[in-house]
C-alpha atoms as a PDB file:
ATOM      1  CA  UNK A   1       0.001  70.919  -7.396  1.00  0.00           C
ATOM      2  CA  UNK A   2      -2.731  69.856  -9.284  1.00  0.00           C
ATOM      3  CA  UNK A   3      -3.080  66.395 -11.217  1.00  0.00           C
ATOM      4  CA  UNK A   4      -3.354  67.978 -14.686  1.00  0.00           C
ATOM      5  CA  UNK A   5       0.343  69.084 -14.001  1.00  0.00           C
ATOM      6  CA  UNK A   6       1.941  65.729 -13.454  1.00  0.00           C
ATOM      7  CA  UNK A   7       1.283  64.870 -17.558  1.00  0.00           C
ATOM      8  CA  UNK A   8       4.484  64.997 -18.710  1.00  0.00           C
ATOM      9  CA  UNK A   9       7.351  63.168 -17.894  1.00  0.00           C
ATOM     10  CA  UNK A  10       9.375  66.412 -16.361  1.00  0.00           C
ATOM     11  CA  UNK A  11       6.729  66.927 -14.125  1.00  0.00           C
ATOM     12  CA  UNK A  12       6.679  63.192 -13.099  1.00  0.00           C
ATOM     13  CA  UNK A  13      10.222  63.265 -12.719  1.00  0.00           C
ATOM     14  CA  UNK A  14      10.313  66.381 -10.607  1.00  0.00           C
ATOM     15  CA  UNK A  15       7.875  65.092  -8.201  1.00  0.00           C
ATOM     16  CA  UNK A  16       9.622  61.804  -7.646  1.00  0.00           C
ATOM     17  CA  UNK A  17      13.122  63.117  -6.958  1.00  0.00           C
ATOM     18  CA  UNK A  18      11.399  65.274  -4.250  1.00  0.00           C
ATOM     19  CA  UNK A  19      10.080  61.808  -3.391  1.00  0.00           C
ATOM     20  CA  UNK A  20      13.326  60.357  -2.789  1.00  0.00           C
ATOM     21  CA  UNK A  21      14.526  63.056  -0.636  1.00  0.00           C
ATOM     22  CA  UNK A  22      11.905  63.057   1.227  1.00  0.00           C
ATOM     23  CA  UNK A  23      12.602  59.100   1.958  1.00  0.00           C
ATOM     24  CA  UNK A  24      16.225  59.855   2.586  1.00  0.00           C
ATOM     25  CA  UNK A  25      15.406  62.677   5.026  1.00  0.00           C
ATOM     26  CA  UNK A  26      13.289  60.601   6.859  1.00  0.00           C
ATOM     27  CA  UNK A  27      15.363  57.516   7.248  1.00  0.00           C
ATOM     28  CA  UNK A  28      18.344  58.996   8.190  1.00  0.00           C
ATOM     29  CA  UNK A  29      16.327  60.598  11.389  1.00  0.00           C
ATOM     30  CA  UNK A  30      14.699  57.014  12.296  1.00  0.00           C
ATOM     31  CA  UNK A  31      18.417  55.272  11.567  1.00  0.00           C
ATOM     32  CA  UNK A  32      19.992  57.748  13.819  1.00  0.00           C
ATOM     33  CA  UNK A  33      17.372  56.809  16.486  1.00  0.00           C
ATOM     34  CA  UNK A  34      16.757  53.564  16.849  1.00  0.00           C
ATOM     35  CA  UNK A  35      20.314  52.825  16.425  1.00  0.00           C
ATOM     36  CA  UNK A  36      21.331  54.784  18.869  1.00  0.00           C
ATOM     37  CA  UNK A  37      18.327  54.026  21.048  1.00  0.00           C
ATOM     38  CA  UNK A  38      19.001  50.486  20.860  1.00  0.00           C
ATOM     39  CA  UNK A  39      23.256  50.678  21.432  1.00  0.00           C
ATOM     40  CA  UNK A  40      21.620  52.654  24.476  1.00  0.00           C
ATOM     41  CA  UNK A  41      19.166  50.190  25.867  1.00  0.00           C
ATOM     42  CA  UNK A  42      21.098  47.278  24.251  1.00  0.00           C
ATOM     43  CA  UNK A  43      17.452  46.341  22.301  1.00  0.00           C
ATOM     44  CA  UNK A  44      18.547  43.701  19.153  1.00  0.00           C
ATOM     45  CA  UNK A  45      14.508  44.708  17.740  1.00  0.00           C
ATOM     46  CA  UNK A  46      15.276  48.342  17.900  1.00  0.00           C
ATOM     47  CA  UNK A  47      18.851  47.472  15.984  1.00  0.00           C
ATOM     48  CA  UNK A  48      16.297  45.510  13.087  1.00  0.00           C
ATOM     49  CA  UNK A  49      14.361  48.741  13.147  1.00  0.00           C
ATOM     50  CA  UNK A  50      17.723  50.571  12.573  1.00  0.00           C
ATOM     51  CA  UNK A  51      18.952  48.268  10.026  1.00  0.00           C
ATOM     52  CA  UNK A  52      15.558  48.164   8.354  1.00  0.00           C
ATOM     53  CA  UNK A  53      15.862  52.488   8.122  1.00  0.00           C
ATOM     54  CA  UNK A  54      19.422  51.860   6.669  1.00  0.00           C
ATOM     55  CA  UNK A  55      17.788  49.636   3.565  1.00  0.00           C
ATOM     56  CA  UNK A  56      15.619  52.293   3.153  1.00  0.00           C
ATOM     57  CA  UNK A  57      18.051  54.919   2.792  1.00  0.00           C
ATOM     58  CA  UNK A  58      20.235  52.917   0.942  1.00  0.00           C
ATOM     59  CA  UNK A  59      17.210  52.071  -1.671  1.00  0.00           C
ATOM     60  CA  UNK A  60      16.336  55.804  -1.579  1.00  0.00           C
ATOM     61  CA  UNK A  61      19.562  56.636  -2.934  1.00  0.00           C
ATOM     62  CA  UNK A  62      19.161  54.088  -5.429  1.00  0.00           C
ATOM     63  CA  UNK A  63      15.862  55.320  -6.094  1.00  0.00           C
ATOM     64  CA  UNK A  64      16.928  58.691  -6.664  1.00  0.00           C
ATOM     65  CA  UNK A  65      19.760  57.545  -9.121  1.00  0.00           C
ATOM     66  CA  UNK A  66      17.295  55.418 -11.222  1.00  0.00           C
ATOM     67  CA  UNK A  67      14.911  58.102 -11.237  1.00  0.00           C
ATOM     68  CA  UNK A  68      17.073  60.484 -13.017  1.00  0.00           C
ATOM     69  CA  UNK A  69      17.913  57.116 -15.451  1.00  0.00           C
ATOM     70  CA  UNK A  70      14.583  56.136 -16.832  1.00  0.00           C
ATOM     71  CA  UNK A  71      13.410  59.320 -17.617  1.00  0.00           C
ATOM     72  CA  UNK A  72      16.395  59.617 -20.236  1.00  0.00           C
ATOM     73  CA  UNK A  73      15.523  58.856 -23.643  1.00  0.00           C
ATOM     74  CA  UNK A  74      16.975  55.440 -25.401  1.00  0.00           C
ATOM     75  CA  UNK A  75      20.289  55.512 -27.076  1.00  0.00           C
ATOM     76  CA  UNK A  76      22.859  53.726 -29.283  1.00  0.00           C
ATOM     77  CA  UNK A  77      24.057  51.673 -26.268  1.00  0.00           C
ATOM     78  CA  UNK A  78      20.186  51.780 -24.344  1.00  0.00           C
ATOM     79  CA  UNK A  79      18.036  50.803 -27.551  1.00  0.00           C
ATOM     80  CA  UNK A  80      15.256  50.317 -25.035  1.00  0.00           C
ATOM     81  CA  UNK A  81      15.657  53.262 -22.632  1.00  0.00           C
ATOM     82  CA  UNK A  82      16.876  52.566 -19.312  1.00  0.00           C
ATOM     83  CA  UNK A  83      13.392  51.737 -18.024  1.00  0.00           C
ATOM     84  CA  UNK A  84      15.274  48.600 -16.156  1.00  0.00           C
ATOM     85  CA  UNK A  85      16.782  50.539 -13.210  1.00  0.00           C
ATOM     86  CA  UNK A  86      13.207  50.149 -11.658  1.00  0.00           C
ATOM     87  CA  UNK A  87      12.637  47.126 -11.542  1.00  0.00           C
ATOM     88  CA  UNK A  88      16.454  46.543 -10.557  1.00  0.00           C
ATOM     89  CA  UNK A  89      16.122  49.079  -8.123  1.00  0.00           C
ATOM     90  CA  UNK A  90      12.845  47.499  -6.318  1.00  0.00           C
ATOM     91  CA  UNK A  91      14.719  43.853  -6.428  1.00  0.00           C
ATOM     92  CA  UNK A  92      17.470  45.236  -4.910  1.00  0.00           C
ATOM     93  CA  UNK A  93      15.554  46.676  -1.885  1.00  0.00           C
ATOM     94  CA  UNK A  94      13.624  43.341  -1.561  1.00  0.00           C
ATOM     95  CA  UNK A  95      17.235  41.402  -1.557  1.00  0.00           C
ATOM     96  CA  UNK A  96      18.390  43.700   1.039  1.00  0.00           C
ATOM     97  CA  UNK A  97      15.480  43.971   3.440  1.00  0.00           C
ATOM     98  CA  UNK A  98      15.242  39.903   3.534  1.00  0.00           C
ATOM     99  CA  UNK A  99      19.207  40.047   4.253  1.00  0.00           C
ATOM    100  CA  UNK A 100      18.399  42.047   7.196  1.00  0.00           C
ATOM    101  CA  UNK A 101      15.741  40.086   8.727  1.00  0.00           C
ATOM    102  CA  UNK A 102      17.778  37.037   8.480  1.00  0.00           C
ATOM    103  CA  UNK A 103      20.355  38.421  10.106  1.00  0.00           C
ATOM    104  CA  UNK A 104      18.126  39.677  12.471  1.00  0.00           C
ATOM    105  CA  UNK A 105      16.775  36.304  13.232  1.00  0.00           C
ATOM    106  CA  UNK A 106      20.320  35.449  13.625  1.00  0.00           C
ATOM    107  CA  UNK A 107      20.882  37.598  16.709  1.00  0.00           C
ATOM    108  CA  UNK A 108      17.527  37.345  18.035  1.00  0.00           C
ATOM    109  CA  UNK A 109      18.002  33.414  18.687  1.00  0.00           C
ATOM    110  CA  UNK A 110      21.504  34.318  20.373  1.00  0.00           C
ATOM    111  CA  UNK A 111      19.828  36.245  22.755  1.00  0.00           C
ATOM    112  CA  UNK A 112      17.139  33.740  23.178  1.00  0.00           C
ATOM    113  CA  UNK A 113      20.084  31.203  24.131  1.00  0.00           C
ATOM    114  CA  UNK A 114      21.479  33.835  26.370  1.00  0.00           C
ATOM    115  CA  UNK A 115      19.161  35.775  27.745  1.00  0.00           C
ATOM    116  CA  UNK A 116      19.839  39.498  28.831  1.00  0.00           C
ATOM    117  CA  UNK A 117      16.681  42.269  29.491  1.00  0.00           C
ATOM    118  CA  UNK A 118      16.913  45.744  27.824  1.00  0.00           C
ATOM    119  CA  UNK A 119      18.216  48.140  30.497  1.00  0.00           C
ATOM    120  CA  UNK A 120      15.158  51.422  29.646  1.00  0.00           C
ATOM    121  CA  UNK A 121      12.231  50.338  28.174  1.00  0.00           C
ATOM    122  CA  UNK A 122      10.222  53.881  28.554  1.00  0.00           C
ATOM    123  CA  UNK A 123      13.153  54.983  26.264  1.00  0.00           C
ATOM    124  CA  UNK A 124      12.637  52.154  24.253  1.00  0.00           C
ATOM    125  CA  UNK A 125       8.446  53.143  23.876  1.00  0.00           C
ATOM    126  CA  UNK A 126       9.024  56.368  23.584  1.00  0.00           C
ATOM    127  CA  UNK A 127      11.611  56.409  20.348  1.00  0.00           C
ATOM    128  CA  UNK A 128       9.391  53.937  18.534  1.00  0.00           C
ATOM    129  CA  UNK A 129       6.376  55.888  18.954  1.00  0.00           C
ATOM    130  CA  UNK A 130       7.767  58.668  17.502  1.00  0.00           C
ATOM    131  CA  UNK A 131       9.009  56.394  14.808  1.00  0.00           C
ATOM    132  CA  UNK A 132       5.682  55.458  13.984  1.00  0.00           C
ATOM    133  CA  UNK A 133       4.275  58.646  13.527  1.00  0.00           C
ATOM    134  CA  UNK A 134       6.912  60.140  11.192  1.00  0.00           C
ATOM    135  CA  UNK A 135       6.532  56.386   9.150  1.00  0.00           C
ATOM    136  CA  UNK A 136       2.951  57.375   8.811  1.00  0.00           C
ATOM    137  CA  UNK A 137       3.680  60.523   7.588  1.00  0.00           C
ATOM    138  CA  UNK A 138       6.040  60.035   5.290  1.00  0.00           C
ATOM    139  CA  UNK A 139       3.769  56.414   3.656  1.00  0.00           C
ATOM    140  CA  UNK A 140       1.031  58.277   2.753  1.00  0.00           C
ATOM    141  CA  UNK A 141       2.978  61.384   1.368  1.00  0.00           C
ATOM    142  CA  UNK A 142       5.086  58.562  -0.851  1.00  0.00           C
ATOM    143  CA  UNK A 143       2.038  56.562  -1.728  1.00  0.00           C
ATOM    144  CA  UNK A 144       0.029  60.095  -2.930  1.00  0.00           C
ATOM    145  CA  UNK A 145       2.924  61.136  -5.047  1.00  0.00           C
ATOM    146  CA  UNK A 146       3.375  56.884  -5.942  1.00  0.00           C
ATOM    147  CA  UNK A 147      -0.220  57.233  -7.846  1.00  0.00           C
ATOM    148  CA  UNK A 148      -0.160  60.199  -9.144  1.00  0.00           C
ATOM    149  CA  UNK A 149       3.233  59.728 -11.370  1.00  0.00           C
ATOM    150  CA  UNK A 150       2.615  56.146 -12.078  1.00  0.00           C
ATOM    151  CA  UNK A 151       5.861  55.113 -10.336  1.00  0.00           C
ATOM    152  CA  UNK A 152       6.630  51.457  -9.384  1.00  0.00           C
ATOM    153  CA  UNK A 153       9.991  52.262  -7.591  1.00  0.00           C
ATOM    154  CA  UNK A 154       7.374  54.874  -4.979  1.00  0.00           C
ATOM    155  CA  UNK A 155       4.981  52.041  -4.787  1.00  0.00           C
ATOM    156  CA  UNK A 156       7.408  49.717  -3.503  1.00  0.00           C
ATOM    157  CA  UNK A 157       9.288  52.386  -1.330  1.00  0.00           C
ATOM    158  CA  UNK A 158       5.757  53.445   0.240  1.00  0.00           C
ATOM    159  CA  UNK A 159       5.219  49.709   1.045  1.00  0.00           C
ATOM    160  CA  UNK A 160       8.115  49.683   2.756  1.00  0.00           C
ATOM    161  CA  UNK A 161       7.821  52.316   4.652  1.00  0.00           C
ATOM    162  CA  UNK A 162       3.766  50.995   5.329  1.00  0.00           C
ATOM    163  CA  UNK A 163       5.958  47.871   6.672  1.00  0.00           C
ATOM    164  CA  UNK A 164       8.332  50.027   8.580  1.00  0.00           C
ATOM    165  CA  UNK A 165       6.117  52.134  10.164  1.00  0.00           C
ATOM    166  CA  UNK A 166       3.574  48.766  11.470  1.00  0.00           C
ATOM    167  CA  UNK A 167       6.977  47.608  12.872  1.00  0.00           C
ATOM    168  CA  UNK A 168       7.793  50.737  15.213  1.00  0.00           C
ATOM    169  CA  UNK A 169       4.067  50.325  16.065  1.00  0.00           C
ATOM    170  CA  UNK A 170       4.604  46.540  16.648  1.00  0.00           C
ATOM    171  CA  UNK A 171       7.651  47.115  19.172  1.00  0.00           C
ATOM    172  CA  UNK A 172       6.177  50.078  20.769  1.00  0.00           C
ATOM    173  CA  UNK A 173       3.140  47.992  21.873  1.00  0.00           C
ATOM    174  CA  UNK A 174       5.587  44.876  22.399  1.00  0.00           C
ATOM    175  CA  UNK A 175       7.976  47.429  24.712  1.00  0.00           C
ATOM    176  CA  UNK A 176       5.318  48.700  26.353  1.00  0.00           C
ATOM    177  CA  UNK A 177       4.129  45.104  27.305  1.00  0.00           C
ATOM    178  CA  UNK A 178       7.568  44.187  28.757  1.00  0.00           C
ATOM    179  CA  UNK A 179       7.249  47.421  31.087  1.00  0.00           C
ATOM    180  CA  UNK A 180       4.000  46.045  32.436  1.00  0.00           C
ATOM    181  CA  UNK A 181       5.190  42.818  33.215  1.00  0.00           C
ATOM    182  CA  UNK A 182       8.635  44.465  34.694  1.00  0.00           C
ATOM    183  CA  UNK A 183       6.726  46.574  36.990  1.00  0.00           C
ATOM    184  CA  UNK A 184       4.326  43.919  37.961  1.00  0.00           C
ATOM    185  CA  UNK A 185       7.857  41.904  38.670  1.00  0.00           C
ATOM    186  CA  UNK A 186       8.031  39.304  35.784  1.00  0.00           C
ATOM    187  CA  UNK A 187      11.863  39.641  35.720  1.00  0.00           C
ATOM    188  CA  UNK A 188      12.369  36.131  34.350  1.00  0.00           C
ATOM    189  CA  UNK A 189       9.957  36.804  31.428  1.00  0.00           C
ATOM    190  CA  UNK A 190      11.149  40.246  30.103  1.00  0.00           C
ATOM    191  CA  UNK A 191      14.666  39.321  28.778  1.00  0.00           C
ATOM    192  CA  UNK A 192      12.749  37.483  26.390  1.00  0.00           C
ATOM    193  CA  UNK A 193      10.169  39.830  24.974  1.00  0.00           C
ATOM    194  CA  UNK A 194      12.928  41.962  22.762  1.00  0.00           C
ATOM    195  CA  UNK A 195      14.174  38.942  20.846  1.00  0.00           C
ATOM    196  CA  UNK A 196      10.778  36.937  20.158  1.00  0.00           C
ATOM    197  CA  UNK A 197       9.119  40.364  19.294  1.00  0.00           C
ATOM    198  CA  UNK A 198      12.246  40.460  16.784  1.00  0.00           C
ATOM    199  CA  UNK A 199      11.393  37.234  15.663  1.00  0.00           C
ATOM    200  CA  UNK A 200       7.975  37.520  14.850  1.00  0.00           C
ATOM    201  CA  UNK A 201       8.504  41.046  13.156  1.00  0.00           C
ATOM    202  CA  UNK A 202      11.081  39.712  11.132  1.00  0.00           C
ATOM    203  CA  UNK A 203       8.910  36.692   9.813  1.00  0.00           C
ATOM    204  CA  UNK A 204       6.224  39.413   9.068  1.00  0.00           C
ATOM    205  CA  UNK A 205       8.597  41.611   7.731  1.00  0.00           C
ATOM    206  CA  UNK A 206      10.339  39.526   5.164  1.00  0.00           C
ATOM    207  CA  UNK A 207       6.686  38.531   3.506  1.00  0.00           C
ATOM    208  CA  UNK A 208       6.192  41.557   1.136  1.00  0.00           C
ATOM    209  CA  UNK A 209       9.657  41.776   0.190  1.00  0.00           C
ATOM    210  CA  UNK A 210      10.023  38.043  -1.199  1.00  0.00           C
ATOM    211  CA  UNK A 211       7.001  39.047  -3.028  1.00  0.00           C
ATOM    212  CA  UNK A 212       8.659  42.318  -4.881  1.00  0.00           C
ATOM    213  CA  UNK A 213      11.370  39.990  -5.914  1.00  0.00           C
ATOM    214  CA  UNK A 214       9.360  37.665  -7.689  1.00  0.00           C
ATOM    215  CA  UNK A 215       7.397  40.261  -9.670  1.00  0.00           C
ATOM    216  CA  UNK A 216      10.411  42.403 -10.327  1.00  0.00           C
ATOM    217  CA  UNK A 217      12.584  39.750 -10.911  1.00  0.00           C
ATOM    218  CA  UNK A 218      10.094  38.466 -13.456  1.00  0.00           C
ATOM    219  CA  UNK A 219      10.417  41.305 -15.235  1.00  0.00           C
ATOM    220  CA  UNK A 220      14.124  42.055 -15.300  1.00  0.00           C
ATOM    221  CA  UNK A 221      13.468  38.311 -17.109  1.00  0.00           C
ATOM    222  CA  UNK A 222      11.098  40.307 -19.860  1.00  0.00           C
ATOM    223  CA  UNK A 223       8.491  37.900 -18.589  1.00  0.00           C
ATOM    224  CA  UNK A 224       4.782  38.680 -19.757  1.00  0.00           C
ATOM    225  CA  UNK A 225       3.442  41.550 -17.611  1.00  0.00           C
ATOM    226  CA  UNK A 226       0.233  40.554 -15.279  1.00  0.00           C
ATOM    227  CA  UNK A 227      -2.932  40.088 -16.902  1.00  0.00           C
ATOM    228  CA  UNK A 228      -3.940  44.052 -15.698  1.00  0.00           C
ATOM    229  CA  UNK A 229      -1.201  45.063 -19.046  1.00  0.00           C
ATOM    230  CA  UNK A 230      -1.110  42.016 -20.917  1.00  0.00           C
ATOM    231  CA  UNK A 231      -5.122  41.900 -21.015  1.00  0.00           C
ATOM    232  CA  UNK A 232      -5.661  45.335 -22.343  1.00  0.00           C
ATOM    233  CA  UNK A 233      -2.877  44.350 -25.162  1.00  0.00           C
ATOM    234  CA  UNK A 234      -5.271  41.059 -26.320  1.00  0.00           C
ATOM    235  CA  UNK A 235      -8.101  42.864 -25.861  1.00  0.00           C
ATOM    236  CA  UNK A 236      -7.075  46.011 -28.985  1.00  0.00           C
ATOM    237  CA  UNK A 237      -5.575  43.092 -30.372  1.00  0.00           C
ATOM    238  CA  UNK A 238      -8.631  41.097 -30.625  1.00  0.00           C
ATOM    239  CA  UNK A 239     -10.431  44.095 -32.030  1.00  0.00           C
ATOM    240  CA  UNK A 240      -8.185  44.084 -35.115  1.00  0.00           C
ATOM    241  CA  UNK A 241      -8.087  40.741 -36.054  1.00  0.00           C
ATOM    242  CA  UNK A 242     -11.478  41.228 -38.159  1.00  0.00           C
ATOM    243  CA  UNK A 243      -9.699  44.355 -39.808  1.00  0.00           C
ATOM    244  CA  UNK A 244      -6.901  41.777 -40.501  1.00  0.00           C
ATOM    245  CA  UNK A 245      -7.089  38.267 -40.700  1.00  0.00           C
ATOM    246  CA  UNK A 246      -5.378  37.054 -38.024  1.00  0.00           C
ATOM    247  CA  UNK A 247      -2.334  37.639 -35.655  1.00  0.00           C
ATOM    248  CA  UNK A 248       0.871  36.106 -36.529  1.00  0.00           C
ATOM    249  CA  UNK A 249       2.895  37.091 -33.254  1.00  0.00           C
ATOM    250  CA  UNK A 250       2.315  38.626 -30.220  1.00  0.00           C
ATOM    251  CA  UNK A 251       4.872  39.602 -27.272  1.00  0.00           C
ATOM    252  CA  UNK A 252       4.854  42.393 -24.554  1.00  0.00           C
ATOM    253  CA  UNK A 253       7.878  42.746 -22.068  1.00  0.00           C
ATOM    254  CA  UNK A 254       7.740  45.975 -19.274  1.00  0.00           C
ATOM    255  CA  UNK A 255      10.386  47.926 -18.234  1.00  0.00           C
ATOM    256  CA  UNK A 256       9.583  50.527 -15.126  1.00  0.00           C
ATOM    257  CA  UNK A 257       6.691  52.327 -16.187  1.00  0.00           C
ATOM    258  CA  UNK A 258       7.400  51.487 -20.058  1.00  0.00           C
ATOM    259  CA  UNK A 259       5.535  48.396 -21.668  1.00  0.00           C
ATOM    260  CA  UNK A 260       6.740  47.260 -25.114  1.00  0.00           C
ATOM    261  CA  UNK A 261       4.179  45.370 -27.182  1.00  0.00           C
ATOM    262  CA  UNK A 262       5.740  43.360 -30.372  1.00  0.00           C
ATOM    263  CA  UNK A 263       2.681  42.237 -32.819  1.00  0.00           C
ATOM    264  CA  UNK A 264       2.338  41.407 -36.514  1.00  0.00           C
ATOM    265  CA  UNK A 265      -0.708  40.807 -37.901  1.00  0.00           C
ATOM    266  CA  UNK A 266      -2.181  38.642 -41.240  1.00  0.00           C
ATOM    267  CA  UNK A 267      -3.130  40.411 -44.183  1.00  0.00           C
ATOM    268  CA  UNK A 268      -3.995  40.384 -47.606  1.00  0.00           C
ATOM    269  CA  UNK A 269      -1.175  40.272 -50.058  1.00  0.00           C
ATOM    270  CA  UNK A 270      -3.127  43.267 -51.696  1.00  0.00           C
ATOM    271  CA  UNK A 271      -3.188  45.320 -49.252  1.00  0.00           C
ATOM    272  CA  UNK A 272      -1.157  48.671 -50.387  1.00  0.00           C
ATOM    273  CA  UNK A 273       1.484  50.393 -48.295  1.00  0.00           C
ATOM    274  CA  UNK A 274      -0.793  53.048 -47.673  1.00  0.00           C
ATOM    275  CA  UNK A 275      -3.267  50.370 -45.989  1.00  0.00           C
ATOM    276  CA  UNK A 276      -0.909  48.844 -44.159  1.00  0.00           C
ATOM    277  CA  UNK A 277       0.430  52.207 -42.579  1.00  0.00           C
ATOM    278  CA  UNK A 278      -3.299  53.303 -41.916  1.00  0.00           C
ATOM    279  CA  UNK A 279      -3.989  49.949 -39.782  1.00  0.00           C
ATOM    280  CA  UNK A 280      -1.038  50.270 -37.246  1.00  0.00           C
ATOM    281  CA  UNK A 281      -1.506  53.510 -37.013  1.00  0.00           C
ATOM    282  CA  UNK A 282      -5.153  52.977 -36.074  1.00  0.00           C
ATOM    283  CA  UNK A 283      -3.733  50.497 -34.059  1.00  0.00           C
ATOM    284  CA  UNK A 284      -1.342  52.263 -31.944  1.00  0.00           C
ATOM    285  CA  UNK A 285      -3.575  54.554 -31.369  1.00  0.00           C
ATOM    286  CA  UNK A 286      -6.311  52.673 -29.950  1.00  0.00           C
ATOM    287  CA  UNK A 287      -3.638  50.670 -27.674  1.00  0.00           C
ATOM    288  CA  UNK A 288      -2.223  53.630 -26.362  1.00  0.00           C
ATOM    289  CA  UNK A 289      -5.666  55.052 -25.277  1.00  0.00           C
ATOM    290  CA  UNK A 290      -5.425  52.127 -22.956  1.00  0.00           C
ATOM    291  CA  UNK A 291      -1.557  52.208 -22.317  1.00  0.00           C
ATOM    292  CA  UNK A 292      -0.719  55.815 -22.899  1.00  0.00           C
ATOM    293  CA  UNK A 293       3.082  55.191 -21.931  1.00  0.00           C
ATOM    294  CA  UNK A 294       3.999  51.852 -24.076  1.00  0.00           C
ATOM    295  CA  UNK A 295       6.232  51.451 -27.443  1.00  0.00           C
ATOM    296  CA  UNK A 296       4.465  49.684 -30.345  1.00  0.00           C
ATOM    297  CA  UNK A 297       5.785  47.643 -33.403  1.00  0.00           C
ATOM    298  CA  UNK A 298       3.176  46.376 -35.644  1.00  0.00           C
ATOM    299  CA  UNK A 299       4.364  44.639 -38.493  1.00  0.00           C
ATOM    300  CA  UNK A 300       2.210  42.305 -41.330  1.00  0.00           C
ATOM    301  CA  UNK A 301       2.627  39.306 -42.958  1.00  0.00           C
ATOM    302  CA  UNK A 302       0.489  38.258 -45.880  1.00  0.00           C
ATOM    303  CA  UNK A 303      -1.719  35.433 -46.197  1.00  0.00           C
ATOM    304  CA  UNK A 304       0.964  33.103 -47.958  1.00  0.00           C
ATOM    305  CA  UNK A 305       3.813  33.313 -45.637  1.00  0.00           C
ATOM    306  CA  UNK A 306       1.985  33.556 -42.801  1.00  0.00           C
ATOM    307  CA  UNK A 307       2.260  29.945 -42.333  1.00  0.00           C
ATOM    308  CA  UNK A 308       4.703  28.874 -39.403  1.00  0.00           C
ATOM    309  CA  UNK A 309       8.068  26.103 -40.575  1.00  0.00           C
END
């Protein structure tokens, strides 16, 4: 499929849904081994890698309900569309995949405390390794379809899986390290190689989630969008304030891929309807040139009221 063909918001739709399945396929077969790898080899980092998969099938369903959401159109009880469910959707998996690396830590430090060595680590390589490769497979094919629809909801669900797949990597290497030192008879060491390997992936782990919260929680807050959306809003702005003779009020909120910009300008008291209608249509059309998928109000005030209580 070509990019001309993702244009419209069917097509966009269409290709994320597939998205989503293709996320749920994929963890469901990496849930299904590492946990039952790690019941197997009794491995508390290959049960994190499990619970990890879970989140991401969990947020895959999610994303797969919310994609079907914000492509409706607004109604009587959404004036605003239901562009929200992404954000919600990305905070959500955030919230979830720090729960599971606390509670990761959690057990880690218990077996820390009380020691006890995995009982098949070329089990243990093997499974992760293959983990890693179908995480590769399956970032990248998220992250293409992630830029060409313009979805935040992919974006975050490719990092993840980016995340996931450096952490099957991560234990494979760390596994295969505690079968060196096992063969080479470093029996005291090994039992402690699963849980600090947890420990450190989990510290790593949790860092790009707590991040996604804070920008998506922002958001959900109607906070000002980063200064890549906001900037391009003053900047068309700024280019009509000659044509005017000033700006009143200015506001932009995003919602998913949706940004709302809220803007009344100073004007004559002259100026006829016909005018007025002629400059936010000029406007709208210059911001949407630069935000092709954002809902504009422009509104004027003339010269004599303009003047703030």
């Amino acid at each position: 499929m070509t990019e001309q063909t993702f244009n419209t918001s069917q097509d966009r739709q269409q290709q994320q849904i597939y998205a989503a399945k293709i996320s749920i396929a994929g963890s469901i077969v990496l849930f299904l081994i590492s946990a039952g790898v790690g019941v197997a080899v009794d491995s508390i980092t290959l049960l994190l890698d499990a619970a990890a998969s879970l989140v991401i099938l969990v947020v895959a369903f999610l994303t797969h309900v919310s994609i079907k959401k914000i492509h409706l159109p607004a109604d009587d009880f959404y004036n605003f569309g239901y562009g929200k469910y992404e954000p919600l959707t990305a905070a959500a998996q955030g919230g979830l995949i720090i729960a599971t690396c606390v509670i990761s830590i959690k057990f880690a430090i218990q077996d820390i405390i009380h020691p006890e060595d995995i009982s098949n680590y070329n089990l243990a390589v093997v499974a992760t390794f293959f983990s890693g490769i179908l995480g590769m497979f399956i970032t990248q094919h998220l992250k293409k379809i992630a830029i060409r629809t313009g979805s935040t909801m992919l974006k975050v669900a490719s990092l993840h899986w980016f995340t996931d797949t450096l952490l099957s990597f991560g234990v494979c290497a760390g596994f295969f390290i505690g079968l060196l030192l096992h063969d080479l008879g470093y029996n005291k060491i090994t039992p402690y190689v699963d849980p600090v390997m947890a420990i450190v992936l989990a510290l790593f782990f949790i860092k790009a989630p707590v991040r996604t919260m804070i920008y998506n929680v922002r958001e959900l807050l109607d906070a000002v969008p980063g200064e890549d959306i906001h900037g391009k809003v003053k900047k068309v702005v700024g280019q009509y304030k000659p044509k005017s003779f000033g700006v009143y009020r200015l506001r932009t909120r995003k919602a998913g891929e949706k940004v709302f910009v809220d803007v009344c300008f100073i004007v004559k008291d002259n100026l006829t309807v016909i005018e007025v209608e002629e400059l936010a249509n000029s406007f709208e059309r210059d911001l949407k040139n630069h935000l092709p998928n954002c809902d504009v109000v422009a509104y004027f005030k003339p010269i004599r009221s303009a003047k703030r209580p």
